[in-house]
PDB file of N, CA and C in Angstrom:
ATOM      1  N   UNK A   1      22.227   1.364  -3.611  1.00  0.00           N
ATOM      2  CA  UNK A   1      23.007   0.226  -3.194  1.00  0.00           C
ATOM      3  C   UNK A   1      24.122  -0.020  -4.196  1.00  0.00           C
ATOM      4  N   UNK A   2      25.529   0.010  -3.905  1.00  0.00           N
ATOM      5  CA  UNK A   2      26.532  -0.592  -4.678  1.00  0.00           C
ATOM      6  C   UNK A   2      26.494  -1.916  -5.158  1.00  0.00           C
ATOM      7  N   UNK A   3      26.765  -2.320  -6.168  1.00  0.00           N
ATOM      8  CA  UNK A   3      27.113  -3.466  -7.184  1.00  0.00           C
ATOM      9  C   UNK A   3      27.187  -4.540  -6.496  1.00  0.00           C
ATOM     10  N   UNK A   4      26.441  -5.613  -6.534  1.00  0.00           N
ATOM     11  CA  UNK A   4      27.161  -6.985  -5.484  1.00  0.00           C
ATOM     12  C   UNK A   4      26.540  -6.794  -4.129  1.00  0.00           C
ATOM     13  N   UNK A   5      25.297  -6.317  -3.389  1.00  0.00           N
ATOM     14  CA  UNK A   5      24.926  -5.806  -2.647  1.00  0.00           C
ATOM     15  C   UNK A   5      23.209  -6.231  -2.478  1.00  0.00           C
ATOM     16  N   UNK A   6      22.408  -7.683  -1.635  1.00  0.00           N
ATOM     17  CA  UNK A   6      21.364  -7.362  -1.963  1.00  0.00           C
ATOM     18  C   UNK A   6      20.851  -6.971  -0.463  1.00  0.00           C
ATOM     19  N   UNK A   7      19.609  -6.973  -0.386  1.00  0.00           N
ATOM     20  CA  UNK A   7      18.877  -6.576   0.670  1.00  0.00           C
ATOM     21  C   UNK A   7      17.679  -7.452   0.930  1.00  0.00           C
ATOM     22  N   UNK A   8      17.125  -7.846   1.696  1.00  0.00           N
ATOM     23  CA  UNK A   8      15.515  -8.769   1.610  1.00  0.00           C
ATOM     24  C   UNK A   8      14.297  -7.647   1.720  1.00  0.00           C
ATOM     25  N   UNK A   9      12.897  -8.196   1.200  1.00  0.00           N
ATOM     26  CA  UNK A   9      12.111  -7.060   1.448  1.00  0.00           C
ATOM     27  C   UNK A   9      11.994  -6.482   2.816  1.00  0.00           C
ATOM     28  N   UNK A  10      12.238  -7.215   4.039  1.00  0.00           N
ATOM     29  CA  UNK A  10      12.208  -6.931   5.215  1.00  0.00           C
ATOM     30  C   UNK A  10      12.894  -6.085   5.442  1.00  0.00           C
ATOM     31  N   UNK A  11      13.980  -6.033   4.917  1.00  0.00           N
ATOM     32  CA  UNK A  11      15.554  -5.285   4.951  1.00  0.00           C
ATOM     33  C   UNK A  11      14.582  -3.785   4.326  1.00  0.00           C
ATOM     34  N   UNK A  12      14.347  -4.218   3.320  1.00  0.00           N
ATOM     35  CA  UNK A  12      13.844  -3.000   2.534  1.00  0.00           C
ATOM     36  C   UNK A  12      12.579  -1.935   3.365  1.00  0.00           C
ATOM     37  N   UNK A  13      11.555  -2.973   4.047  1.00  0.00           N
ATOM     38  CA  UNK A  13      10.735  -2.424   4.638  1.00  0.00           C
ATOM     39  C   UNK A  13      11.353  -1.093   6.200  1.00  0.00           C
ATOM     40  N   UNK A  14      12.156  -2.233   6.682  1.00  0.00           N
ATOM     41  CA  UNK A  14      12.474  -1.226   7.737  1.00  0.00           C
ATOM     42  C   UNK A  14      13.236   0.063   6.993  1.00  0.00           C
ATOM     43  N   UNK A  15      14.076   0.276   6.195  1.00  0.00           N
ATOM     44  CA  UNK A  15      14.465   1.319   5.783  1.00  0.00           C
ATOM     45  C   UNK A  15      13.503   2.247   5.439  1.00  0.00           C
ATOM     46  N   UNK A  16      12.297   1.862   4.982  1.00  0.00           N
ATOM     47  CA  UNK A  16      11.607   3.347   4.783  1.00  0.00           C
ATOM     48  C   UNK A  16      10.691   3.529   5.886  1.00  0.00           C
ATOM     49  N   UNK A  17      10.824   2.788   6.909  1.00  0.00           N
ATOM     50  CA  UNK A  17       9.702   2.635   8.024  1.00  0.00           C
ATOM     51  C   UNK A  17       8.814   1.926   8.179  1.00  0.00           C
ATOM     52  N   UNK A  18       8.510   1.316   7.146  1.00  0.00           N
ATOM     53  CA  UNK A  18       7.116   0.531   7.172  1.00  0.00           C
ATOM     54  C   UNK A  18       7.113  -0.842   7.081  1.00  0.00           C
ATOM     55  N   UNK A  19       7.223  -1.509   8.556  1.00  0.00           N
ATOM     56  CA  UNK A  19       7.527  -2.555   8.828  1.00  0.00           C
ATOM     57  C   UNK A  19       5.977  -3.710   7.970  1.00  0.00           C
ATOM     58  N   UNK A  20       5.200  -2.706   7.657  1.00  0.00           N
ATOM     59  CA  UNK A  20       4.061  -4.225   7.232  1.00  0.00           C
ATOM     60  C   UNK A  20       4.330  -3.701   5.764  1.00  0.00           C
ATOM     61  N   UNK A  21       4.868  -3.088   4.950  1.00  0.00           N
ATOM     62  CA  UNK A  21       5.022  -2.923   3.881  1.00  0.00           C
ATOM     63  C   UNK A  21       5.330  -3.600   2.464  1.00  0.00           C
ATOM     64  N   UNK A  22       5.441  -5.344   2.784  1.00  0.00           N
ATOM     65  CA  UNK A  22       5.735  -6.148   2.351  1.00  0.00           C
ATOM     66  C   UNK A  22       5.296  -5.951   0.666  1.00  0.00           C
ATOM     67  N   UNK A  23       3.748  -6.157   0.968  1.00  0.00           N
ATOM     68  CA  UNK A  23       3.349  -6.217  -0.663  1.00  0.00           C
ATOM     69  C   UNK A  23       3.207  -4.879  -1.574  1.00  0.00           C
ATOM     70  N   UNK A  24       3.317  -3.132  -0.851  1.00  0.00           N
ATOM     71  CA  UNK A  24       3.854  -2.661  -1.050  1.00  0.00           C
ATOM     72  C   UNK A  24       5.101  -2.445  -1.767  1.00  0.00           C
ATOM     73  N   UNK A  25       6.215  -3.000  -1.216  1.00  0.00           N
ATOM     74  CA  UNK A  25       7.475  -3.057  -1.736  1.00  0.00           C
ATOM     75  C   UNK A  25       7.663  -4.135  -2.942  1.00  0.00           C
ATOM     76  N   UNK A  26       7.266  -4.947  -2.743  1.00  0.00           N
ATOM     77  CA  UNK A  26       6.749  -5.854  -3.796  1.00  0.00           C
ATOM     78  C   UNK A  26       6.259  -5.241  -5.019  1.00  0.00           C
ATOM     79  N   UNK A  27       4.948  -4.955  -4.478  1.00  0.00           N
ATOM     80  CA  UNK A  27       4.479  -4.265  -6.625  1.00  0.00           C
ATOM     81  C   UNK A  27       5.097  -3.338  -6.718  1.00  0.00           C
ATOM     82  N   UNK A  28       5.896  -2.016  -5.748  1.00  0.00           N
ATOM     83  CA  UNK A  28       6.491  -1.432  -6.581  1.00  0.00           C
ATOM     84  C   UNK A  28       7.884  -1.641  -7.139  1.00  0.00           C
ATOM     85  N   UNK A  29       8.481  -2.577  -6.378  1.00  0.00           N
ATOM     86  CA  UNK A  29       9.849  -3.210  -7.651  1.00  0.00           C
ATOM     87  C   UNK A  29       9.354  -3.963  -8.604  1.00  0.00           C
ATOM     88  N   UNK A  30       7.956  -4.895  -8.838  1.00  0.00           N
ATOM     89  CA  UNK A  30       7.732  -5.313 -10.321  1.00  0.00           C
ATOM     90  C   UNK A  30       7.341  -4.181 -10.972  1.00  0.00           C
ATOM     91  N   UNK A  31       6.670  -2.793 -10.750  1.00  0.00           N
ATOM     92  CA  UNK A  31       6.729  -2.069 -11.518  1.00  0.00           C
ATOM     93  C   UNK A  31       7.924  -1.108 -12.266  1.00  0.00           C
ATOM     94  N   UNK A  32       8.897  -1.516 -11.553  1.00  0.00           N
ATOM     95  CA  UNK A  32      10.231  -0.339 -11.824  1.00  0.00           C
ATOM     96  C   UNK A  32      10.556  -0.797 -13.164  1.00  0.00           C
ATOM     97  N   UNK A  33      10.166   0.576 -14.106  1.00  0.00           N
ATOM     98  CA  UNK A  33      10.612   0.447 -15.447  1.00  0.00           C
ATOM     99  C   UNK A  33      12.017   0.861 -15.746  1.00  0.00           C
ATOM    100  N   UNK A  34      13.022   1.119 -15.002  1.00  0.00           N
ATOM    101  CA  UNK A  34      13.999   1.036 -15.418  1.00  0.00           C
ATOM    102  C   UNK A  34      15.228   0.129 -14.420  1.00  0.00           C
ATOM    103  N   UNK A  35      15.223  -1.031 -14.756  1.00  0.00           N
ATOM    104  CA  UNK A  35      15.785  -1.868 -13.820  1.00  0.00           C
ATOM    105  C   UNK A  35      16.989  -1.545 -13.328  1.00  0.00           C
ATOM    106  N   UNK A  36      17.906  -1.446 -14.056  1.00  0.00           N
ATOM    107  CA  UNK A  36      19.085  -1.818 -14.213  1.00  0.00           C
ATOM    108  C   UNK A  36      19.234  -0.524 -13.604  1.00  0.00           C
ATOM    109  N   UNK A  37      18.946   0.945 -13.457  1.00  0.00           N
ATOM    110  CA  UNK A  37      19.174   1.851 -13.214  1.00  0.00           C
ATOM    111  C   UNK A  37      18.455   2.033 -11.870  1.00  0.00           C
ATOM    112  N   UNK A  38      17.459   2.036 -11.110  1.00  0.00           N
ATOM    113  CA  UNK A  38      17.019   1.570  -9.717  1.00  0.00           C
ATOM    114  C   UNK A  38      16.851  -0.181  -9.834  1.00  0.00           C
ATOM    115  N   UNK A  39      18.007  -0.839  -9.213  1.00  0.00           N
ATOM    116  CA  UNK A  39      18.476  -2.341  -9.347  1.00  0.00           C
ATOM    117  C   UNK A  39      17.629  -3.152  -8.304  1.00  0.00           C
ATOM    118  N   UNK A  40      15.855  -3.407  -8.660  1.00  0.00           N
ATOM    119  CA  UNK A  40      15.092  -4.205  -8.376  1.00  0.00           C
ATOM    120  C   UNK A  40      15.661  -4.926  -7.912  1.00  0.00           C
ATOM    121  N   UNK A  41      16.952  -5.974  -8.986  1.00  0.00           N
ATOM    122  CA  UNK A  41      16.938  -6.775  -8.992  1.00  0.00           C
ATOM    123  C   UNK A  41      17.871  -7.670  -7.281  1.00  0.00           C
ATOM    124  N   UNK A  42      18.505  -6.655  -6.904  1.00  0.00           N
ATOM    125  CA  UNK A  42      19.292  -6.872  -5.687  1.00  0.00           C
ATOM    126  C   UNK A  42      18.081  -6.822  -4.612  1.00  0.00           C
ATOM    127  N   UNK A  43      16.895  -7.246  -4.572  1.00  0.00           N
ATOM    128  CA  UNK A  43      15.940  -7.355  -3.243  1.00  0.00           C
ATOM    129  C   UNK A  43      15.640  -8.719  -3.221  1.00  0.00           C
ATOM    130  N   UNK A  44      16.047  -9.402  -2.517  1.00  0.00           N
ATOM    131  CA  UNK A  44      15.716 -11.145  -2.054  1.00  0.00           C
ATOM    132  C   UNK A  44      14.886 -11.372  -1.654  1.00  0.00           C
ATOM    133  N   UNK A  45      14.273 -12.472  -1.237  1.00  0.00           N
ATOM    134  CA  UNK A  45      13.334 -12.856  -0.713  1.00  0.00           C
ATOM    135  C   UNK A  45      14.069 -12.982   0.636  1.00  0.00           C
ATOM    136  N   UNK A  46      12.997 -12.540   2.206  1.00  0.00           N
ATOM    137  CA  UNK A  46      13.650 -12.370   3.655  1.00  0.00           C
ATOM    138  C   UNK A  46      14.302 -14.129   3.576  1.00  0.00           C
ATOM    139  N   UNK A  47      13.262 -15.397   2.959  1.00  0.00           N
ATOM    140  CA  UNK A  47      13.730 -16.089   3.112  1.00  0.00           C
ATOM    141  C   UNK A  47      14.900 -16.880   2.862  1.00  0.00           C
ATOM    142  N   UNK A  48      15.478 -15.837   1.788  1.00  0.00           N
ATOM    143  CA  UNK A  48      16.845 -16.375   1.137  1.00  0.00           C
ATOM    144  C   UNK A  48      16.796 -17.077  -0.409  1.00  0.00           C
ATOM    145  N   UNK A  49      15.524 -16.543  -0.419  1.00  0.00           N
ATOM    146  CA  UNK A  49      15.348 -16.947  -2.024  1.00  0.00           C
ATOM    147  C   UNK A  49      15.206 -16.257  -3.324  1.00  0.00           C
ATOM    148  N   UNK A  50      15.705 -16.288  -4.531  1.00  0.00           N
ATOM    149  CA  UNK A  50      15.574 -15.287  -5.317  1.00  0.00           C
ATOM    150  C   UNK A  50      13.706 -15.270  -6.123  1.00  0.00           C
ATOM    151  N   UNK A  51      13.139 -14.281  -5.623  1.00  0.00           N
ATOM    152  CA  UNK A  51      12.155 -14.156  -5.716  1.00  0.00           C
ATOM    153  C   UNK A  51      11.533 -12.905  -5.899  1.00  0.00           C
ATOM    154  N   UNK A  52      10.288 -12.924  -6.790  1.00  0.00           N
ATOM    155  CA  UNK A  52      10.072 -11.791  -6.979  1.00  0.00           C
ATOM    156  C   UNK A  52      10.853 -10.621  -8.333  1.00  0.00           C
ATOM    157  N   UNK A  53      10.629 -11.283  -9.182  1.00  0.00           N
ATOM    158  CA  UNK A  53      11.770 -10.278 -10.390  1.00  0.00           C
ATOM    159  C   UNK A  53      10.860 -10.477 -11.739  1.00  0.00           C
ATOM    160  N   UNK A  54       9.982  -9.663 -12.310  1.00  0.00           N
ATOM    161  CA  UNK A  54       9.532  -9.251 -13.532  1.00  0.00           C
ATOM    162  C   UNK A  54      10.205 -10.186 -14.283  1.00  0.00           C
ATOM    163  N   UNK A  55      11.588 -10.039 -14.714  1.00  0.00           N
ATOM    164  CA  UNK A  55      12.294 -10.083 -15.668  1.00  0.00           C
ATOM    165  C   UNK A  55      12.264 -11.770 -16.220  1.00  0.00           C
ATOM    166  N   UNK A  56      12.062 -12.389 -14.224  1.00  0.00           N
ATOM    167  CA  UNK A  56      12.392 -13.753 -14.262  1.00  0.00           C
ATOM    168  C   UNK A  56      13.540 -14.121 -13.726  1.00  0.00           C
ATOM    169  N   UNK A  57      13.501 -15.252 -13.113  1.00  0.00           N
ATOM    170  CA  UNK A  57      14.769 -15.671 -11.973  1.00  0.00           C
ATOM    171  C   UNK A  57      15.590 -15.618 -12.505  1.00  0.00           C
ATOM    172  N   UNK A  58      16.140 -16.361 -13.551  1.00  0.00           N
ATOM    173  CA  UNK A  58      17.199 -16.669 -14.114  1.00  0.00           C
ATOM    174  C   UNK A  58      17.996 -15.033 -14.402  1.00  0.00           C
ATOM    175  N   UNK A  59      17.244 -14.250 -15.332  1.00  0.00           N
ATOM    176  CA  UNK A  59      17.649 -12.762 -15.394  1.00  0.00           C
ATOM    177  C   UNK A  59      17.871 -12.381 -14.167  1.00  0.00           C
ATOM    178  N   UNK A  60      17.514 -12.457 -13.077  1.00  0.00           N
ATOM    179  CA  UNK A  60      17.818 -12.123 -11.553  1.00  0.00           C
ATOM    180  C   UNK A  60      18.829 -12.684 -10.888  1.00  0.00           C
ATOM    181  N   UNK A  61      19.155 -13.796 -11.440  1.00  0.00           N
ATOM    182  CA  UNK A  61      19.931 -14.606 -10.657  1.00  0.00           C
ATOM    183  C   UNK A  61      21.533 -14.369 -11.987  1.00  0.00           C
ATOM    184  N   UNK A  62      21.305 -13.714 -13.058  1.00  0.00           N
ATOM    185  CA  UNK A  62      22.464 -13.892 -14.160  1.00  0.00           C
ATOM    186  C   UNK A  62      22.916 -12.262 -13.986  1.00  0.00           C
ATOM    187  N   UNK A  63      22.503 -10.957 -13.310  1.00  0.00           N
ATOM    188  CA  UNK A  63      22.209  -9.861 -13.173  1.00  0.00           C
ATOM    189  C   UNK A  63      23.082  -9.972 -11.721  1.00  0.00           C
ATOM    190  N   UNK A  64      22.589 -10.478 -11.290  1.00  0.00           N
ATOM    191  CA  UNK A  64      23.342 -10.621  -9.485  1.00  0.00           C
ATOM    192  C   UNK A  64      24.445 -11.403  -9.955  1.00  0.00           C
ATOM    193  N   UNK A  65      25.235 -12.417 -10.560  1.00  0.00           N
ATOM    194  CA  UNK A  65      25.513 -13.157 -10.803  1.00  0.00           C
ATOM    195  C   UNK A  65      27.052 -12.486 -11.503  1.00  0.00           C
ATOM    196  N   UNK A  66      26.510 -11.364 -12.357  1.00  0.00           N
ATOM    197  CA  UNK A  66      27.299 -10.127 -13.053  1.00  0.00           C
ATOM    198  C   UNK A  66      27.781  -9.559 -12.042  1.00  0.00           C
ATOM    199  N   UNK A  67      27.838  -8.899 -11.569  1.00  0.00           N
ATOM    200  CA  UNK A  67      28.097  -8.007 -10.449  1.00  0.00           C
ATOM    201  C   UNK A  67      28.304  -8.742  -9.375  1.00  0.00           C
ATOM    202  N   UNK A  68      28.634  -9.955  -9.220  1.00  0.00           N
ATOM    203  CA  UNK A  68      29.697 -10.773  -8.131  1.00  0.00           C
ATOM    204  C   UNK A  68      29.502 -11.034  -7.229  1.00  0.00           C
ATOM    205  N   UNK A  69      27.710 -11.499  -7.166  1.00  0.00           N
ATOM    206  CA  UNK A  69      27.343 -11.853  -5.952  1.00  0.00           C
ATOM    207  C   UNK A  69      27.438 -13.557  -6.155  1.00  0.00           C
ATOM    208  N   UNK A  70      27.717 -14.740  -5.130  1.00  0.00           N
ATOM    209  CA  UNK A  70      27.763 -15.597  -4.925  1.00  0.00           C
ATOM    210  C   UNK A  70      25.891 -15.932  -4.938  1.00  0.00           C
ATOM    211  N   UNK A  71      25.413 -16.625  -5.662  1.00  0.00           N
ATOM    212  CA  UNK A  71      24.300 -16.875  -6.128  1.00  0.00           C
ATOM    213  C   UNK A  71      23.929 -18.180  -5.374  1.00  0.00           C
ATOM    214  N   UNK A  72      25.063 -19.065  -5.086  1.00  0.00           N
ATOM    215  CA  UNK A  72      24.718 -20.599  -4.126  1.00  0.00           C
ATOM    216  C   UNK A  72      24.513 -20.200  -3.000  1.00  0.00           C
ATOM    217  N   UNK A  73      24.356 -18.819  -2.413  1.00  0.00           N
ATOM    218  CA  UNK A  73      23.875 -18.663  -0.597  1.00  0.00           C
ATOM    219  C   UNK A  73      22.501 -18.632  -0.632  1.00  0.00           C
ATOM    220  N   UNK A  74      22.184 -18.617  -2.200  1.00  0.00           N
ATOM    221  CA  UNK A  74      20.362 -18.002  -2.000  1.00  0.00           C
ATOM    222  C   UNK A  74      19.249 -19.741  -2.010  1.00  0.00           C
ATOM    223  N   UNK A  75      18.654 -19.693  -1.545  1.00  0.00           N
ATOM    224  CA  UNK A  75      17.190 -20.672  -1.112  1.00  0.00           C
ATOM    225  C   UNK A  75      17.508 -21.405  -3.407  1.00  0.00           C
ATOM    226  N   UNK A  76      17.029 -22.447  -3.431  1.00  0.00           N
ATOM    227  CA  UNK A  76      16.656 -22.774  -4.870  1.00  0.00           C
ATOM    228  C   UNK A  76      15.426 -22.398  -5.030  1.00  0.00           C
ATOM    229  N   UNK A  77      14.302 -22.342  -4.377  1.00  0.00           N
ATOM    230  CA  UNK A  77      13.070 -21.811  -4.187  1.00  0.00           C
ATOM    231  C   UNK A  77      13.258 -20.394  -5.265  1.00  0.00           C
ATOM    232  N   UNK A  78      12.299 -20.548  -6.477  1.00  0.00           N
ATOM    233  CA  UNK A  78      11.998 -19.966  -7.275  1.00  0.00           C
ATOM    234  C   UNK A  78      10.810 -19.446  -7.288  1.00  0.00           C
ATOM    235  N   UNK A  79      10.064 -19.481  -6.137  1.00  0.00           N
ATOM    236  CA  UNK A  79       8.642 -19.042  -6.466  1.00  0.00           C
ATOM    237  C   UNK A  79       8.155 -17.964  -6.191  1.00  0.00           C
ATOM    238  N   UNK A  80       7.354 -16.906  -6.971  1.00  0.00           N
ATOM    239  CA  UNK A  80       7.293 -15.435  -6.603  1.00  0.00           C
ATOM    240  C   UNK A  80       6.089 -15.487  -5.357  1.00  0.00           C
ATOM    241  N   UNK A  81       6.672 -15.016  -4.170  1.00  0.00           N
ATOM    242  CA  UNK A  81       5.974 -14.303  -3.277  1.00  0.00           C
ATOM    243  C   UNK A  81       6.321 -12.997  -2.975  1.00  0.00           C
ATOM    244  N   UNK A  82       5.047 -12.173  -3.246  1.00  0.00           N
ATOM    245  CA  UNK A  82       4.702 -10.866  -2.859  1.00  0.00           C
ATOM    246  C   UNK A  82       3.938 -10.392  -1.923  1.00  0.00           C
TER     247      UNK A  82
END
């Protein structure tokens, strides 16, 4: 995915096929040890919330934030669901 670009896990699920894949996709972006280089951090919550990020929202939301995404379209809802 290019710079400024996120996706929701739903988004994410249908791309590899696996529409129930939710918590799947989930532990494996908290496991991705190299963030910044496969960019976890661009996967939203379907509901529009920044959710779900190891690092911590704020790093998720200052990371997206870098790279020129408009950060006021997303939910304030901070809470990790996986």
């Amino acid at each position: 995915m290019p710079p400024g670009i996120t996706l929701s896990y739903r988004e994410l699920e249908a791309r590899i096929d696996k529409p129930t894949a939710y918590r799947a996709v989930g532990m494996a972006n908290s496991q991705n040890p190299v963030a910044i280089l496969l960019p976890c951090h661009r996967v939203v919550g379907t509901d529009g919330s920044l959710t779900g990020y190891t690092g911590g929202i704020e790093r998720k939301r200052w990371l997206l934030q870098h790279e020129g995404v408009d950060c006021s379209k997303f939910n304030n809802q901070d809470s990790v669901r996986l």
